[in-house]
PDB file of N, CA and C in Angstrom:
ATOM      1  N   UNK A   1       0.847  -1.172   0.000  1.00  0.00           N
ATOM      2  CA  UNK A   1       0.000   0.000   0.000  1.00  0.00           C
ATOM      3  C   UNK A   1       0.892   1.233   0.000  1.00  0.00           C
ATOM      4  N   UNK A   2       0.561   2.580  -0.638  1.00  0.00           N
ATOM      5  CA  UNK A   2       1.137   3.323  -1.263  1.00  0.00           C
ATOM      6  C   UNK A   2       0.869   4.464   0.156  1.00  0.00           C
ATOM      7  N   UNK A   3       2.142   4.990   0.380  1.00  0.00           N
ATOM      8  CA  UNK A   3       1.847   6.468   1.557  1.00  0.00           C
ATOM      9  C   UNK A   3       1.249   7.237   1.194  1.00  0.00           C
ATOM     10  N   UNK A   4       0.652   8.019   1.225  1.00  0.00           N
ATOM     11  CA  UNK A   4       0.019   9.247   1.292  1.00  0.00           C
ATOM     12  C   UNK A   4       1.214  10.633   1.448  1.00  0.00           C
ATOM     13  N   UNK A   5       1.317  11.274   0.469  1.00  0.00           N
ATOM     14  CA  UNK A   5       1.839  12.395   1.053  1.00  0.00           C
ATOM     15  C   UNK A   5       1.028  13.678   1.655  1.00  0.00           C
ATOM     16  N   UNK A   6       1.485  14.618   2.297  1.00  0.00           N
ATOM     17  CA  UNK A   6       0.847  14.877   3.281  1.00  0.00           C
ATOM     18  C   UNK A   6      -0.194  16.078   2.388  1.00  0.00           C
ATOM     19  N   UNK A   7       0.767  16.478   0.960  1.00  0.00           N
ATOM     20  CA  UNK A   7      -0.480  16.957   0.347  1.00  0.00           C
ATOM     21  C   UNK A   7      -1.270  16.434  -0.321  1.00  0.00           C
ATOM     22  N   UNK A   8      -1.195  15.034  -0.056  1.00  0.00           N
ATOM     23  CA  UNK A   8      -2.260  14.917  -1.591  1.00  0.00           C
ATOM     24  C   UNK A   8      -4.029  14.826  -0.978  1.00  0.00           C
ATOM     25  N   UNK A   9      -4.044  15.336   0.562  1.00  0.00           N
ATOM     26  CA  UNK A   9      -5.315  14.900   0.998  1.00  0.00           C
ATOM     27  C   UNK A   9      -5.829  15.904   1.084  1.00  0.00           C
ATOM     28  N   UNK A  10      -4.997  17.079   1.104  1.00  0.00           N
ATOM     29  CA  UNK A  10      -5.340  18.517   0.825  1.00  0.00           C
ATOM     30  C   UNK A  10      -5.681  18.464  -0.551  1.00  0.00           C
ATOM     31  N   UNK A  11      -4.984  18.116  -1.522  1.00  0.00           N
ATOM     32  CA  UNK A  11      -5.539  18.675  -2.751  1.00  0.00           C
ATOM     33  C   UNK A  11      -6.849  17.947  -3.013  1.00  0.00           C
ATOM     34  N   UNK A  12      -7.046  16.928  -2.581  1.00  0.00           N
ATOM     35  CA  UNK A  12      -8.752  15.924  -2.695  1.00  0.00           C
ATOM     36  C   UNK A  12      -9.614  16.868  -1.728  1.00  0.00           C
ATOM     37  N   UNK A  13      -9.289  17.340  -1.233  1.00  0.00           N
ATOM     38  CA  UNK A  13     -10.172  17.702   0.028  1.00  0.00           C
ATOM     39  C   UNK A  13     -10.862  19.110  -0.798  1.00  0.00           C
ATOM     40  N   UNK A  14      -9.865  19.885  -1.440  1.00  0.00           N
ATOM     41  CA  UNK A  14      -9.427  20.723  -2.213  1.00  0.00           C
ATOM     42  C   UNK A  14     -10.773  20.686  -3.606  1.00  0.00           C
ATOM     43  N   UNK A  15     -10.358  19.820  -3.880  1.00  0.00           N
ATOM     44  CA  UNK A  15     -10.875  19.236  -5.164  1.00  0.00           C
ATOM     45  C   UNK A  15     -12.535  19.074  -4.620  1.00  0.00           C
ATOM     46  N   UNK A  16     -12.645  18.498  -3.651  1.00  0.00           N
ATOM     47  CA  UNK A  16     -13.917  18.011  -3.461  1.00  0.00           C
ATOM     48  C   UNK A  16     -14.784  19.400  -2.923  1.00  0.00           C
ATOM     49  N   UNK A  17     -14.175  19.706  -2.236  1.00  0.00           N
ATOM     50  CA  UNK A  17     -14.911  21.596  -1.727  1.00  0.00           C
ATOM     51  C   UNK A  17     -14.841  22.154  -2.627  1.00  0.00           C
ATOM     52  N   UNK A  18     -14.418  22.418  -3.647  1.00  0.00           N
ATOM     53  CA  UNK A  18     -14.171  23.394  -4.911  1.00  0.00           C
ATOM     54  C   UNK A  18     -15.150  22.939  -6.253  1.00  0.00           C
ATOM     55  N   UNK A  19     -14.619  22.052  -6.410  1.00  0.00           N
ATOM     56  CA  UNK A  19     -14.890  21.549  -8.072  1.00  0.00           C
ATOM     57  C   UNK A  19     -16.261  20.467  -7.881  1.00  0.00           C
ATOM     58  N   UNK A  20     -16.261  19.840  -6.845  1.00  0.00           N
ATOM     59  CA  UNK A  20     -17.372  19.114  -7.047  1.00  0.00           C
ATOM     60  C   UNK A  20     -18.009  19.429  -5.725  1.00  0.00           C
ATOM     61  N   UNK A  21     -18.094  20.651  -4.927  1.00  0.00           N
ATOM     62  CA  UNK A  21     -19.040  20.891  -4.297  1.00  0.00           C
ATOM     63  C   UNK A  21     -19.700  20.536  -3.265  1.00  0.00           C
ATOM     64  N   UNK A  22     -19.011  19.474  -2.254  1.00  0.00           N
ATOM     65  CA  UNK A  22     -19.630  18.407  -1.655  1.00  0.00           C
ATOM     66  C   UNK A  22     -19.542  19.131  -0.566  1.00  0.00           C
ATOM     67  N   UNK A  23     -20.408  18.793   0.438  1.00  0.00           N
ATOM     68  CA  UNK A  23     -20.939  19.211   1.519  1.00  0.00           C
ATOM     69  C   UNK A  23     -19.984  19.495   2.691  1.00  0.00           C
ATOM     70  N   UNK A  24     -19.938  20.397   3.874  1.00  0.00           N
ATOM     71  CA  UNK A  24     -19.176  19.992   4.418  1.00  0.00           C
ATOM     72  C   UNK A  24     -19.125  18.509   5.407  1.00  0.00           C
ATOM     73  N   UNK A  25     -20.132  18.110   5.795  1.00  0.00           N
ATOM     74  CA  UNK A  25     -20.247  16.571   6.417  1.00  0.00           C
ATOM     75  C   UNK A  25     -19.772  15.602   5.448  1.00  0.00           C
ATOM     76  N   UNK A  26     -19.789  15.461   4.483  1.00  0.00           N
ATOM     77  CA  UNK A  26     -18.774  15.088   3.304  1.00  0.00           C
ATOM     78  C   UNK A  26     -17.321  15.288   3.441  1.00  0.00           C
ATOM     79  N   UNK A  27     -16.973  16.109   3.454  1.00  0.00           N
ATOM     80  CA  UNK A  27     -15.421  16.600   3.761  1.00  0.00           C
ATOM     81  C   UNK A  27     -15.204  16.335   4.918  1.00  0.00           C
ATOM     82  N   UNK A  28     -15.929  15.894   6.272  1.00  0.00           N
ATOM     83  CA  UNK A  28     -15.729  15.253   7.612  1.00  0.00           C
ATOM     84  C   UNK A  28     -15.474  13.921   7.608  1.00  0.00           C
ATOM     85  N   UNK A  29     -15.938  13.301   6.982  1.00  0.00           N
ATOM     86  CA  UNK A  29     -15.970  11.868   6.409  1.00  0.00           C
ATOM     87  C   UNK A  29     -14.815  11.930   6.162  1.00  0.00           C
ATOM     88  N   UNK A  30     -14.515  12.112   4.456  1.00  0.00           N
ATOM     89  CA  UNK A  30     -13.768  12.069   4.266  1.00  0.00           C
ATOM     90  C   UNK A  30     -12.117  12.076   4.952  1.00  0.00           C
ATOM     91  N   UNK A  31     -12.006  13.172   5.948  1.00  0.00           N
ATOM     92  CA  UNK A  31     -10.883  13.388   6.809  1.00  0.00           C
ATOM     93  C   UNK A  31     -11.156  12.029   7.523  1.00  0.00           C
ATOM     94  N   UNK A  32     -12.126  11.731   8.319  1.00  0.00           N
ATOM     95  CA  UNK A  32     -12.472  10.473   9.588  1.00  0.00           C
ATOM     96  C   UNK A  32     -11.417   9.183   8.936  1.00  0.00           C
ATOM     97  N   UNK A  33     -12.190   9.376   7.552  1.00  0.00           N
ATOM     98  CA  UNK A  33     -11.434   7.949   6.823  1.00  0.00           C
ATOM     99  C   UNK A  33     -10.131   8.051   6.654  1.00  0.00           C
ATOM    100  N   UNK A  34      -9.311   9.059   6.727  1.00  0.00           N
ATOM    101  CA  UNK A  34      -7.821   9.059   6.363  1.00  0.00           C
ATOM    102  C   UNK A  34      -7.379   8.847   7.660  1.00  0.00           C
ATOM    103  N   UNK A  35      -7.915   9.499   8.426  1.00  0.00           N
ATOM    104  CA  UNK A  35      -7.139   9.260   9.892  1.00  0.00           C
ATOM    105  C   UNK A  35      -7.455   7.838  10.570  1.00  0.00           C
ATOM    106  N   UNK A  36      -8.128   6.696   9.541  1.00  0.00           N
ATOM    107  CA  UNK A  36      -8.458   5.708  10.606  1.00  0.00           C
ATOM    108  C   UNK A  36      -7.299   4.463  10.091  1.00  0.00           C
ATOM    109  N   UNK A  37      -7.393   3.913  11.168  1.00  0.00           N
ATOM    110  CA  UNK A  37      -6.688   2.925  11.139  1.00  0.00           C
ATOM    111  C   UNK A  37      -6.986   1.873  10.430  1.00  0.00           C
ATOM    112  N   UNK A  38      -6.447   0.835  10.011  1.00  0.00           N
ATOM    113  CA  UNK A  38      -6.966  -0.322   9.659  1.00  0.00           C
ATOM    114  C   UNK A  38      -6.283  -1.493   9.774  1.00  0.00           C
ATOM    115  N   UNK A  39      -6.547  -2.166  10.602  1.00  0.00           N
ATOM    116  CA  UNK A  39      -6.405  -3.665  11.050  1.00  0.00           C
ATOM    117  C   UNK A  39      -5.860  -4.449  10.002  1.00  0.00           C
ATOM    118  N   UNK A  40      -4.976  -5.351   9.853  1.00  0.00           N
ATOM    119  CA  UNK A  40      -4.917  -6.242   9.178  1.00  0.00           C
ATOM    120  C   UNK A  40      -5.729  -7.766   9.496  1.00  0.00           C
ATOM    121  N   UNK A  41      -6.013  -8.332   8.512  1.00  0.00           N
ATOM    122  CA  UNK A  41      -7.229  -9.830   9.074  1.00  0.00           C
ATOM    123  C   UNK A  41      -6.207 -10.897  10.130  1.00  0.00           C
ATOM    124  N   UNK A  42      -4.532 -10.976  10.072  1.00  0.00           N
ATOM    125  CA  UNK A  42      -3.871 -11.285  11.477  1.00  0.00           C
ATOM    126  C   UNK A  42      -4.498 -10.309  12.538  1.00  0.00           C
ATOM    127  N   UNK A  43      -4.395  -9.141  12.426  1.00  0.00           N
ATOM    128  CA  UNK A  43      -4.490  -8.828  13.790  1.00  0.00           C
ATOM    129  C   UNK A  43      -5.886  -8.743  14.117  1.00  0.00           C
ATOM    130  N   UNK A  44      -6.998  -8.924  13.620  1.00  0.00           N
ATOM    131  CA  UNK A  44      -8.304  -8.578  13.808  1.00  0.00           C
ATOM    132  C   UNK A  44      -9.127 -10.447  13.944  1.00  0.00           C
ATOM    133  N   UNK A  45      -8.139 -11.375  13.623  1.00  0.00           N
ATOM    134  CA  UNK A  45      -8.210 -12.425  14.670  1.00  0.00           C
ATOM    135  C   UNK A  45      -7.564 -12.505  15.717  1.00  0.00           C
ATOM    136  N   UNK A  46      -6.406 -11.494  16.161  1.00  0.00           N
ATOM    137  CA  UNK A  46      -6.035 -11.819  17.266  1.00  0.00           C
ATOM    138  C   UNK A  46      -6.766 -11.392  18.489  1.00  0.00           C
ATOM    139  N   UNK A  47      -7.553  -9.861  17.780  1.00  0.00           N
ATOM    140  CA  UNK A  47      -8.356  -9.158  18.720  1.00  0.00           C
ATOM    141  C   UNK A  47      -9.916 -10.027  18.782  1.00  0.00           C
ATOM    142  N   UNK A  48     -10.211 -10.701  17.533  1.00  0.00           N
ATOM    143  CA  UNK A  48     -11.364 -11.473  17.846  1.00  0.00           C
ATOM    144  C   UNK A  48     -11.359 -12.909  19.049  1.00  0.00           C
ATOM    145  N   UNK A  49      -9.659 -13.065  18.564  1.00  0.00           N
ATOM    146  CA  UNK A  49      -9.874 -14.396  19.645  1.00  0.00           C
ATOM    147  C   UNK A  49      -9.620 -14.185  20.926  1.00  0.00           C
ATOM    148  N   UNK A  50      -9.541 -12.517  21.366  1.00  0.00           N
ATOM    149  CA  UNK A  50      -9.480 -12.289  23.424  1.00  0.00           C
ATOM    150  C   UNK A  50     -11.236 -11.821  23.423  1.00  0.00           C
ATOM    151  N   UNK A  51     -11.504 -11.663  22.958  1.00  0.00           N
ATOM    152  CA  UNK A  51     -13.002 -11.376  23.282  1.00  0.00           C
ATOM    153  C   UNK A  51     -13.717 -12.735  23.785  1.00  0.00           C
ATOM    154  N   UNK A  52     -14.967 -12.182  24.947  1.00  0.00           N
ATOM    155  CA  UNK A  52     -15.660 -13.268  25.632  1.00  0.00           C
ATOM    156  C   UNK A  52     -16.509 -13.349  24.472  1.00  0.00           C
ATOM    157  N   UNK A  53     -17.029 -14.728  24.810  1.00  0.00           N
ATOM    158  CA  UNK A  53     -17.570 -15.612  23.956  1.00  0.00           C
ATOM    159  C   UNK A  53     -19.312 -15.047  24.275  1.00  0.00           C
ATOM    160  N   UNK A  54     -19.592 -14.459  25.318  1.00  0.00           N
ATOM    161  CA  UNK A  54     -21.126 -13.684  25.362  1.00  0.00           C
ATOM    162  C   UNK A  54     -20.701 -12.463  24.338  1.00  0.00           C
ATOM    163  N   UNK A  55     -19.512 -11.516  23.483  1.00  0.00           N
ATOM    164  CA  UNK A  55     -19.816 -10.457  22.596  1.00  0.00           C
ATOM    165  C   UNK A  55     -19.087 -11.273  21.665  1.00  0.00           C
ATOM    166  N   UNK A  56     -18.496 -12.035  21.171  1.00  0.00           N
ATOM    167  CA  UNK A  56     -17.951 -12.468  20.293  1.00  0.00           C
ATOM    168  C   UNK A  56     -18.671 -12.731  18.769  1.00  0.00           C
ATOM    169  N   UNK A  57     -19.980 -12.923  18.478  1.00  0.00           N
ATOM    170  CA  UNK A  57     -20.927 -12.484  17.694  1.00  0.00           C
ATOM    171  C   UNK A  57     -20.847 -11.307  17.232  1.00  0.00           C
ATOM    172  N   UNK A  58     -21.141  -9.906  18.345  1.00  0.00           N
ATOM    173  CA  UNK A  58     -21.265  -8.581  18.678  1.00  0.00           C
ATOM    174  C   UNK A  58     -20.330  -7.936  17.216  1.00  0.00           C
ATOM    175  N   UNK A  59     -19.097  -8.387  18.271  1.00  0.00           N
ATOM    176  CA  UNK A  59     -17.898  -7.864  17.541  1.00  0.00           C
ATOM    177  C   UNK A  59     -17.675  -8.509  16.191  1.00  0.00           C
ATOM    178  N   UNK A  60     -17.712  -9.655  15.912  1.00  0.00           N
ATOM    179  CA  UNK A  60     -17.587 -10.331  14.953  1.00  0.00           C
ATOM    180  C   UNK A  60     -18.796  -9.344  13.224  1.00  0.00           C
ATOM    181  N   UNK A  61     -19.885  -9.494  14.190  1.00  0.00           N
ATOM    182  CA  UNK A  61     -20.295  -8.481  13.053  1.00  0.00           C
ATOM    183  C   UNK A  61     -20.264  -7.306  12.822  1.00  0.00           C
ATOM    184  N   UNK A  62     -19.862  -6.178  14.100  1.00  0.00           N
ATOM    185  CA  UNK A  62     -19.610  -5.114  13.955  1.00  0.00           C
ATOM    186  C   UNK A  62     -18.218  -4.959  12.531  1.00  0.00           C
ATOM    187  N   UNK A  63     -17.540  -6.321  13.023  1.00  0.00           N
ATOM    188  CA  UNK A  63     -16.238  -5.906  12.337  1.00  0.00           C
ATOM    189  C   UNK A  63     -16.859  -6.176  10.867  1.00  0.00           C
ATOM    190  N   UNK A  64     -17.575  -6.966  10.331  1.00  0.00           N
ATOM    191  CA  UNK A  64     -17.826  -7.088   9.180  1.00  0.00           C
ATOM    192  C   UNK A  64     -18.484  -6.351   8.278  1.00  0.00           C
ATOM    193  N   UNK A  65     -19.365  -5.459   9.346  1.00  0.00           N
ATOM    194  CA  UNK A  65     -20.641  -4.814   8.535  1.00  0.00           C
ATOM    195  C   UNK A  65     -19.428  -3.515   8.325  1.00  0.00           C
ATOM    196  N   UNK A  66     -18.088  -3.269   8.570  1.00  0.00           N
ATOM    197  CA  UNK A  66     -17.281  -2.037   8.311  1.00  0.00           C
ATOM    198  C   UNK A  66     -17.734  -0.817   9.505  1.00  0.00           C
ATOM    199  N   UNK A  67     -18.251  -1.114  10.147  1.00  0.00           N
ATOM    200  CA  UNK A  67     -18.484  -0.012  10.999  1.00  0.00           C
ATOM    201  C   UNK A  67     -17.724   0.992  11.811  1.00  0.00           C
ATOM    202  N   UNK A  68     -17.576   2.072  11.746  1.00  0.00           N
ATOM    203  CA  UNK A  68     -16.493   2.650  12.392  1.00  0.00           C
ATOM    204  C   UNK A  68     -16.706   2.247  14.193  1.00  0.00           C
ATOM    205  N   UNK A  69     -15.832   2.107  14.930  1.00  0.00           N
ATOM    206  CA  UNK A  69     -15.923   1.943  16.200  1.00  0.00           C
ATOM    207  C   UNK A  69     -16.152   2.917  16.814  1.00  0.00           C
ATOM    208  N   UNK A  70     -16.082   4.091  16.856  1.00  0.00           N
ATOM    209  CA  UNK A  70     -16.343   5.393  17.662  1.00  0.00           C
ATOM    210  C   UNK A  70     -17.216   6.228  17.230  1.00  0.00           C
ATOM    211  N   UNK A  71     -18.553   5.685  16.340  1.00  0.00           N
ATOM    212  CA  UNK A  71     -19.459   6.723  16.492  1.00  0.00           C
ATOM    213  C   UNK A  71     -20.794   6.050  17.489  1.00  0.00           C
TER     214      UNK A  71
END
């Protein structure tokens, strides 16, 4: 996977407020998603297999349906 330099999220961000107009809750998103992390499927069994077996479902589909964890 390719870095990001630190302008190129400015110039999308740029691009998207300017030229195509998008909202600002749009452009919030957008930022949320650059700053998030993402698990690799090793480590997101390692975190599935310490979880109790009463949320283990829970989590199991939270993780699938893509859901961000902190809203």
């Amino acid at each position: 996977m390719a870095e990001l330099e630190v302008e190129e999220p400015v110039t999308v961000f740029t691009y998207l407020a300017i030229t195509k107009k998008v909202s600002p809750s749009t452009q919030n998103q957008a930022t949320w998603w650059l700053t998030t992390t993402v698990l690799s499927i090793e480590e997101v069994k390692k975190v599935l297999e310490q979880i109790n077996t009463n949320y283990y479902l829970v989590a199991s589909l939270l993780y699938g349906s893509g859901l961000p964890s902190n809203t």
